[in-house]
PDB file of N, CA and C in Angstrom:
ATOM      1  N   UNK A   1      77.610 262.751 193.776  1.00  0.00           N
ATOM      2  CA  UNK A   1      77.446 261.327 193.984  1.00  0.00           C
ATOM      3  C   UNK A   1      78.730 260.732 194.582  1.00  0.00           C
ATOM      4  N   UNK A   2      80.043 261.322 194.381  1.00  0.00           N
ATOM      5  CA  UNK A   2      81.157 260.520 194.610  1.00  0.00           C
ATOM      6  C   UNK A   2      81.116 261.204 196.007  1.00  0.00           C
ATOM      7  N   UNK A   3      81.123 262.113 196.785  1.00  0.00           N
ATOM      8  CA  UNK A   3      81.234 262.621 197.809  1.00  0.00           C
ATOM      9  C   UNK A   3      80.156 261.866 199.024  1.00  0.00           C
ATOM     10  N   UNK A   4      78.634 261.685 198.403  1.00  0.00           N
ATOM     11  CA  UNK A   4      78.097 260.704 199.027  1.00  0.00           C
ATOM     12  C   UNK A   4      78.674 259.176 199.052  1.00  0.00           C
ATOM     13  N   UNK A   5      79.242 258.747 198.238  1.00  0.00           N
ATOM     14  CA  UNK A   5      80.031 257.418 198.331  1.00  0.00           C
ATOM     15  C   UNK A   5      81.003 257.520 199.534  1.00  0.00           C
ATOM     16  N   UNK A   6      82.127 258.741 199.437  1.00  0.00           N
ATOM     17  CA  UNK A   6      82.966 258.759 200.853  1.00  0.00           C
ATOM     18  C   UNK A   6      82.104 259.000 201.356  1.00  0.00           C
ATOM     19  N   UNK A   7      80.922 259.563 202.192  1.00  0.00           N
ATOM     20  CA  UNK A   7      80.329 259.822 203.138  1.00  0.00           C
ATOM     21  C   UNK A   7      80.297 258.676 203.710  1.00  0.00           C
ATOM     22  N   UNK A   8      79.495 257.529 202.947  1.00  0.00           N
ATOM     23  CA  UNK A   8      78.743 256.122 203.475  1.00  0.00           C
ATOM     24  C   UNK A   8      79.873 255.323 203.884  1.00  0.00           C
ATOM     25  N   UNK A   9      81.177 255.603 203.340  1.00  0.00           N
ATOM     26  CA  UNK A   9      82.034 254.793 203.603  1.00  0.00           C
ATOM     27  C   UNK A   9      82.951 254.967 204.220  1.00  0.00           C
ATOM     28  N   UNK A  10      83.366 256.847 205.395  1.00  0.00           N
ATOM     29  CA  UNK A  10      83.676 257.424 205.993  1.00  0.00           C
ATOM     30  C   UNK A  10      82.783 256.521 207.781  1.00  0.00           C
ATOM     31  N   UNK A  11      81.109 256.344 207.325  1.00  0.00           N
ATOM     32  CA  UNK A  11      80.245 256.680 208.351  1.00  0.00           C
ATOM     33  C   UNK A  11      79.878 254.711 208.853  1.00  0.00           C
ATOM     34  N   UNK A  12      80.364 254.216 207.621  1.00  0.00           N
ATOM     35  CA  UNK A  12      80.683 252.956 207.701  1.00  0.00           C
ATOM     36  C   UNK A  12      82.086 252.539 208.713  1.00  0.00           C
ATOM     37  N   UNK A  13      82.741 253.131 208.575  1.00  0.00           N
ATOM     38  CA  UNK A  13      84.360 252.863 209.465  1.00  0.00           C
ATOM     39  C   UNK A  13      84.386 253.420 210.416  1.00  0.00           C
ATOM     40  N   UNK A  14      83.473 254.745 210.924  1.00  0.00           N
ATOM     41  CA  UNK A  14      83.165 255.646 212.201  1.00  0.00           C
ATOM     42  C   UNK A  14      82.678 254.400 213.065  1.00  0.00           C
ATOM     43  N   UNK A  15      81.386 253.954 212.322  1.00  0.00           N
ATOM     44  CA  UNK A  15      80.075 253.003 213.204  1.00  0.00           C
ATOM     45  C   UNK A  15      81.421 252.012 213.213  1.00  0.00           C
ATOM     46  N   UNK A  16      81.654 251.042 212.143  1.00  0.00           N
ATOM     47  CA  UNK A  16      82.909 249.618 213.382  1.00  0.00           C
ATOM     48  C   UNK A  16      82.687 250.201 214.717  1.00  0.00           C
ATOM     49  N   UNK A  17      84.308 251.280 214.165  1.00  0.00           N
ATOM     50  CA  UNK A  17      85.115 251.500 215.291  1.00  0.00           C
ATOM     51  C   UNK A  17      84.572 251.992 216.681  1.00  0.00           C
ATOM     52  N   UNK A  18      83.262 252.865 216.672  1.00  0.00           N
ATOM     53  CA  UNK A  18      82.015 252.815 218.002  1.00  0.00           C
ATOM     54  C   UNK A  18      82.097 251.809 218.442  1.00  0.00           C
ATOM     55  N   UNK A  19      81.455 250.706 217.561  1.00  0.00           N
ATOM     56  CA  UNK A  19      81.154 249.102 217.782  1.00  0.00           C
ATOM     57  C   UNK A  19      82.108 248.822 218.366  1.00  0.00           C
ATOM     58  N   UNK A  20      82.782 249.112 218.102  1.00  0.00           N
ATOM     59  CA  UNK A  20      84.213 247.935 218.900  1.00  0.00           C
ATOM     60  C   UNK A  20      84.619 248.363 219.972  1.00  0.00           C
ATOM     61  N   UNK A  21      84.901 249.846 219.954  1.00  0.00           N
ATOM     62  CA  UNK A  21      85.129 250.481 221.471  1.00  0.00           C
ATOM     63  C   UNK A  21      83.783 250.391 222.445  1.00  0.00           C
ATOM     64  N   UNK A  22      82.752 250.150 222.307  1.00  0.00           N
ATOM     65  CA  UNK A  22      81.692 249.952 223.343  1.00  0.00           C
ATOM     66  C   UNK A  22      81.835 248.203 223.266  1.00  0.00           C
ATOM     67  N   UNK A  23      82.673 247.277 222.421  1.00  0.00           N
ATOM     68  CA  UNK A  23      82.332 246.096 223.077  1.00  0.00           C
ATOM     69  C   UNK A  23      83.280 245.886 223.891  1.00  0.00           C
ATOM     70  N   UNK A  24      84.783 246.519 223.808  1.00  0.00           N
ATOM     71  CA  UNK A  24      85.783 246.278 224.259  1.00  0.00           C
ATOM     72  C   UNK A  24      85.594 246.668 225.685  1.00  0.00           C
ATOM     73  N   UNK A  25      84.956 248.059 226.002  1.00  0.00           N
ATOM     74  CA  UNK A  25      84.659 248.108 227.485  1.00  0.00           C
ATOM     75  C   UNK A  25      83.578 247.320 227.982  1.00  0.00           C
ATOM     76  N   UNK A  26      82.946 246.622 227.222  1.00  0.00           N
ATOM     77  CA  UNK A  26      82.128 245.589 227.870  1.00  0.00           C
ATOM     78  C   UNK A  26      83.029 244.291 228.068  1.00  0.00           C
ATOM     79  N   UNK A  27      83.714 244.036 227.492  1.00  0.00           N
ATOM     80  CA  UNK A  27      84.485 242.535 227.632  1.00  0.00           C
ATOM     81  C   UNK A  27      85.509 242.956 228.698  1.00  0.00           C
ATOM     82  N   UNK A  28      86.399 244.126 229.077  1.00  0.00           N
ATOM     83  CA  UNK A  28      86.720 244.635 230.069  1.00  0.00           C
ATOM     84  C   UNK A  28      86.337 244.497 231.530  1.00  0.00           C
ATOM     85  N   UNK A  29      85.145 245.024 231.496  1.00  0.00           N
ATOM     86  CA  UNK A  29      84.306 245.563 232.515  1.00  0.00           C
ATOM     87  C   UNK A  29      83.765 244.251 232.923  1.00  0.00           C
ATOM     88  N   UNK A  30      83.549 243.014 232.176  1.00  0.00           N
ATOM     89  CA  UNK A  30      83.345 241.434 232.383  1.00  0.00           C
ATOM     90  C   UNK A  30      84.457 241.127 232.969  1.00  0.00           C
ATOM     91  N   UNK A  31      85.820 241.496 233.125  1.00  0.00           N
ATOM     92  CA  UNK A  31      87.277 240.294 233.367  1.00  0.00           C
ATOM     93  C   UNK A  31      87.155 239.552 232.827  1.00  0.00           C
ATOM     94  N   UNK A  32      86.758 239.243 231.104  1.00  0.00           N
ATOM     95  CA  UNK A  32      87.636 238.277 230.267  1.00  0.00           C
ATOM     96  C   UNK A  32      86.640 237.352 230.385  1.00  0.00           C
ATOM     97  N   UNK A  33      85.071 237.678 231.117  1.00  0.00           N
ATOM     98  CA  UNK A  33      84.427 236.229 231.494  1.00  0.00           C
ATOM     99  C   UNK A  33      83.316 236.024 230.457  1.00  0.00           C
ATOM    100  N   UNK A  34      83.545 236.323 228.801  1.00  0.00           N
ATOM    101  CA  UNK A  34      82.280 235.978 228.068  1.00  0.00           C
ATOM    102  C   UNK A  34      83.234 235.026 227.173  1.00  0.00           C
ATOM    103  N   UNK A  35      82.161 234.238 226.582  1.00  0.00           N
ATOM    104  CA  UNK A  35      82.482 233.536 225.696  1.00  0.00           C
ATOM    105  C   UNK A  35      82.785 233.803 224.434  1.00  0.00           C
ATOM    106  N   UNK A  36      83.709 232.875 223.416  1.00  0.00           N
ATOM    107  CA  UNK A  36      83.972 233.339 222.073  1.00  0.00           C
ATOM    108  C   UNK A  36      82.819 233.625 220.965  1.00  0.00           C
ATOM    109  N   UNK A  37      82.092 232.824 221.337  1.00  0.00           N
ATOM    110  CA  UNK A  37      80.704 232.904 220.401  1.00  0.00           C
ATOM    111  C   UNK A  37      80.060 234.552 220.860  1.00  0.00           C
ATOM    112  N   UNK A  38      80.234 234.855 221.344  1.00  0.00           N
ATOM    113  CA  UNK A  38      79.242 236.223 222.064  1.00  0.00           C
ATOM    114  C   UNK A  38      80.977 237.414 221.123  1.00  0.00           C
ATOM    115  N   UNK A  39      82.285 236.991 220.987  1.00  0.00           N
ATOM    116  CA  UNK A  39      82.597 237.944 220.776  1.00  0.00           C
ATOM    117  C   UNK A  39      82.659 238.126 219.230  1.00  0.00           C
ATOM    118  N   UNK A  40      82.852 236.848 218.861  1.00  0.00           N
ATOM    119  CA  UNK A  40      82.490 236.520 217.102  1.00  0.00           C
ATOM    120  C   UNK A  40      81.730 236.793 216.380  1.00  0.00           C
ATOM    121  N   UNK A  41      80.351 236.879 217.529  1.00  0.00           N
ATOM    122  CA  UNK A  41      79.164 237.751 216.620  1.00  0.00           C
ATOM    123  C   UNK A  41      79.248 239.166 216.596  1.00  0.00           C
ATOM    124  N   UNK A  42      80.079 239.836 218.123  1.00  0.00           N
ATOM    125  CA  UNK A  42      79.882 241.098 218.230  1.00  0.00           C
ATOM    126  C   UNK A  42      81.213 241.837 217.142  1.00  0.00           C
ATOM    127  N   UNK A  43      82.042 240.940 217.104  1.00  0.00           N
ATOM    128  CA  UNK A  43      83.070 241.460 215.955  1.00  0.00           C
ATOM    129  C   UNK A  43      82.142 241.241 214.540  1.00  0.00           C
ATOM    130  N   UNK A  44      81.052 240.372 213.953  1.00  0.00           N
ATOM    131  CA  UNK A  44      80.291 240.281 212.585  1.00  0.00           C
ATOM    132  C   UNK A  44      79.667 241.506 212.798  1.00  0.00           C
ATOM    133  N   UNK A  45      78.981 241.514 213.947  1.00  0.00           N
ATOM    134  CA  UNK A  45      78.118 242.631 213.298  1.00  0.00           C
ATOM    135  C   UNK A  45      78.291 244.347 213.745  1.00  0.00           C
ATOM    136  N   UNK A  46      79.710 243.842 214.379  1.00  0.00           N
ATOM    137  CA  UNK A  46      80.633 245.691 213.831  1.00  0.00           C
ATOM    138  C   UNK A  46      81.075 245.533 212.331  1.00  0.00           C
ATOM    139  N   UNK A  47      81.076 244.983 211.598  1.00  0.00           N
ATOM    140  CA  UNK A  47      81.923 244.763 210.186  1.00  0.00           C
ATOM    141  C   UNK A  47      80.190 245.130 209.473  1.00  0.00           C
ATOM    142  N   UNK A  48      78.912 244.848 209.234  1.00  0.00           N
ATOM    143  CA  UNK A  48      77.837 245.475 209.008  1.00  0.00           C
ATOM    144  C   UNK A  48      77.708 246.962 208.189  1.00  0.00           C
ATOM    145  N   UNK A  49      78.188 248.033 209.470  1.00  0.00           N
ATOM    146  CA  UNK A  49      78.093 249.356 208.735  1.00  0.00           C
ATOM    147  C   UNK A  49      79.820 249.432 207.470  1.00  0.00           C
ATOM    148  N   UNK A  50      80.452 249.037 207.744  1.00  0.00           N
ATOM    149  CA  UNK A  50      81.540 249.493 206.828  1.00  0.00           C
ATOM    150  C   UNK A  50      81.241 248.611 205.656  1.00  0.00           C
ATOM    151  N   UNK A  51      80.604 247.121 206.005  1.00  0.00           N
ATOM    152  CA  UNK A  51      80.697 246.745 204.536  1.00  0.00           C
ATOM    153  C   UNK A  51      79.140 247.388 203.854  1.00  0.00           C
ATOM    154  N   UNK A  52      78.125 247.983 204.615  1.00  0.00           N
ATOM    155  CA  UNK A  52      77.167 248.933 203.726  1.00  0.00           C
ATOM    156  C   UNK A  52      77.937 250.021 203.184  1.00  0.00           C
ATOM    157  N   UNK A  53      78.504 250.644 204.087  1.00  0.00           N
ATOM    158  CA  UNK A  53      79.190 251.821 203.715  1.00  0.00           C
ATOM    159  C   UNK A  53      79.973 251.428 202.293  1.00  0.00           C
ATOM    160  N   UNK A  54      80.554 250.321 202.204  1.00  0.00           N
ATOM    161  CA  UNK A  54      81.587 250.045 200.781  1.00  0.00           C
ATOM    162  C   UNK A  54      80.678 249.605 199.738  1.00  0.00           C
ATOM    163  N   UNK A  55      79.542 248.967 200.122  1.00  0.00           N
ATOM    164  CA  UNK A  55      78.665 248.711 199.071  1.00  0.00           C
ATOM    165  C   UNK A  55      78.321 250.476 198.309  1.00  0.00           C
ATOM    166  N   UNK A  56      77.738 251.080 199.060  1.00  0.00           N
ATOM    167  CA  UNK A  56      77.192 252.510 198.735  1.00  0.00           C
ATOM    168  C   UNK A  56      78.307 253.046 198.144  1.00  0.00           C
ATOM    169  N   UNK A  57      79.444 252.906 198.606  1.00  0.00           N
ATOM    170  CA  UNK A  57      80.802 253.478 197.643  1.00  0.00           C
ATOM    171  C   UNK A  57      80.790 253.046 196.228  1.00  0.00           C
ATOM    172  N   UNK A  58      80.891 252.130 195.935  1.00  0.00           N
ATOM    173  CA  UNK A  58      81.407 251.198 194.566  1.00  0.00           C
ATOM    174  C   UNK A  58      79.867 251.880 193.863  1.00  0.00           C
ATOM    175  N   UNK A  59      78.395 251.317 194.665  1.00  0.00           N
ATOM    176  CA  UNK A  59      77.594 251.883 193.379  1.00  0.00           C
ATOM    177  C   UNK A  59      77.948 253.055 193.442  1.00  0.00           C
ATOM    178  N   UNK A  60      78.203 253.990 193.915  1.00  0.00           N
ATOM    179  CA  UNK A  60      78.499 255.474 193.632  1.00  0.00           C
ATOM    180  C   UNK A  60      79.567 255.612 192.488  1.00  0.00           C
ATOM    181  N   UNK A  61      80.664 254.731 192.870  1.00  0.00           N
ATOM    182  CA  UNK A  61      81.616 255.115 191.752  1.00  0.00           C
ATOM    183  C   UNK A  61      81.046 254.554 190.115  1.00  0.00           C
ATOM    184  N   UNK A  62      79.997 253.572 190.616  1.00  0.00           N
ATOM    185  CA  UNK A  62      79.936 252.492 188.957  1.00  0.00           C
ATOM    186  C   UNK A  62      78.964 254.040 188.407  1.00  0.00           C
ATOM    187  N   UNK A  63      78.500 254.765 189.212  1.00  0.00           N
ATOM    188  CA  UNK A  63      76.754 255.224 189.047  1.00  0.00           C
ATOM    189  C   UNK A  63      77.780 256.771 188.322  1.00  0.00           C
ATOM    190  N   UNK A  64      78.647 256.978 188.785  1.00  0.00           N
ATOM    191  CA  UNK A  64      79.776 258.302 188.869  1.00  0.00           C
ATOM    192  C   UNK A  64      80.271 257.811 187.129  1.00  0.00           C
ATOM    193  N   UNK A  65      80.648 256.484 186.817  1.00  0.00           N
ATOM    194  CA  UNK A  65      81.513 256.391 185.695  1.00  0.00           C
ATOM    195  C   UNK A  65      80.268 256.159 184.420  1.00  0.00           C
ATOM    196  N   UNK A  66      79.160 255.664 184.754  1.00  0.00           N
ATOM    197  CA  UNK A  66      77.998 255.651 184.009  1.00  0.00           C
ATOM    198  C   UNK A  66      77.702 257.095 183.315  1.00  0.00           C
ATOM    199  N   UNK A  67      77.471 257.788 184.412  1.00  0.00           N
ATOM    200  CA  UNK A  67      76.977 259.311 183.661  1.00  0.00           C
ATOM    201  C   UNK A  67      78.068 259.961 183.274  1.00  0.00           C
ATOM    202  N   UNK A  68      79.202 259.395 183.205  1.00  0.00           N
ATOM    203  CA  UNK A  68      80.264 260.257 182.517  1.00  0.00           C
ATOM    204  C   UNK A  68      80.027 259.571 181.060  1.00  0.00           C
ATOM    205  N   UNK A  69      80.609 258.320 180.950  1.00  0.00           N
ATOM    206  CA  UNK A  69      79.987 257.462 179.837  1.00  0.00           C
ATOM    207  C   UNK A  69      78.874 257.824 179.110  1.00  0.00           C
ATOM    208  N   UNK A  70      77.382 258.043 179.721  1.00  0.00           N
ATOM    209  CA  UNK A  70      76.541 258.602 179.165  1.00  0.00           C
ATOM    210  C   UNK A  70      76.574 260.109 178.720  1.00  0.00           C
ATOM    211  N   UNK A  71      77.369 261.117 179.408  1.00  0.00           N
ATOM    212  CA  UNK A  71      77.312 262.343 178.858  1.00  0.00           C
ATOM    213  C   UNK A  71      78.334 262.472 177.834  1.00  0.00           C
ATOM    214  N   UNK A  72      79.201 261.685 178.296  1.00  0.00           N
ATOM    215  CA  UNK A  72      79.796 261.844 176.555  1.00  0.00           C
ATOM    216  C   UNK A  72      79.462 260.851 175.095  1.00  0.00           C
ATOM    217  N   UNK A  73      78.696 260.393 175.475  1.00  0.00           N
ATOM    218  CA  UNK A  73      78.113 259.949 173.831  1.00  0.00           C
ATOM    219  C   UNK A  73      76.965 260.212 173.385  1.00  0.00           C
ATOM    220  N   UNK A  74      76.062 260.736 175.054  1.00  0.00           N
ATOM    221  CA  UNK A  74      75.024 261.540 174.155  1.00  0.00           C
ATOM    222  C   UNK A  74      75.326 263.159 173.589  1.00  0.00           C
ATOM    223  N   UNK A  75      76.060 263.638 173.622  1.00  0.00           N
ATOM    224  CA  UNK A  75      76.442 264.894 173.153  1.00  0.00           C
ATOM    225  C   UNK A  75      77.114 265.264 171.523  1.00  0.00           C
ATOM    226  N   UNK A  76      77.698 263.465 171.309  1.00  0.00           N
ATOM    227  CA  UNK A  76      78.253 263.255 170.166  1.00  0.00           C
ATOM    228  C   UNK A  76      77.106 262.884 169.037  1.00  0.00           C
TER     229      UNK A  76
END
């Protein structure tokens, strides 16, 4: 479970950084000619996969400290 948590949150910071290098050669390849609103959204919704990716982390770790919690008091 904790290894799937880095996964999502490895594959979360991969996808941004795609995102951003395919917008950057688009705002490039424009000469500077789009507007802020067009880059504000395209910077929100590169931030998307990393903050899924961190969501899937944390339940992994809460879900990771649960069954430790649970295996040691049901054994007692």
């Amino acid at each position: 479970m904790h290894k799937l948590g880095l996964l999502a949150l490895f594959l979360g910071v991969l996808g941004q950084l795609i995102g951003l290098t395919a917008s950057l050669r688009i705002i490039e390849s424009a000469h500077g000619k789009i507007s802020r609103t067009i880059i504000y959204k395209g910077l929100f919704i590169s931030f998307i996969p990393t903050f899924l990716g961190l969501i899937i982390f944390i339940l992994s770790k809460v879900a990771r400290l649960y069954l430790k919690w649970f295996q040691k008091y049901r054994i007692q």
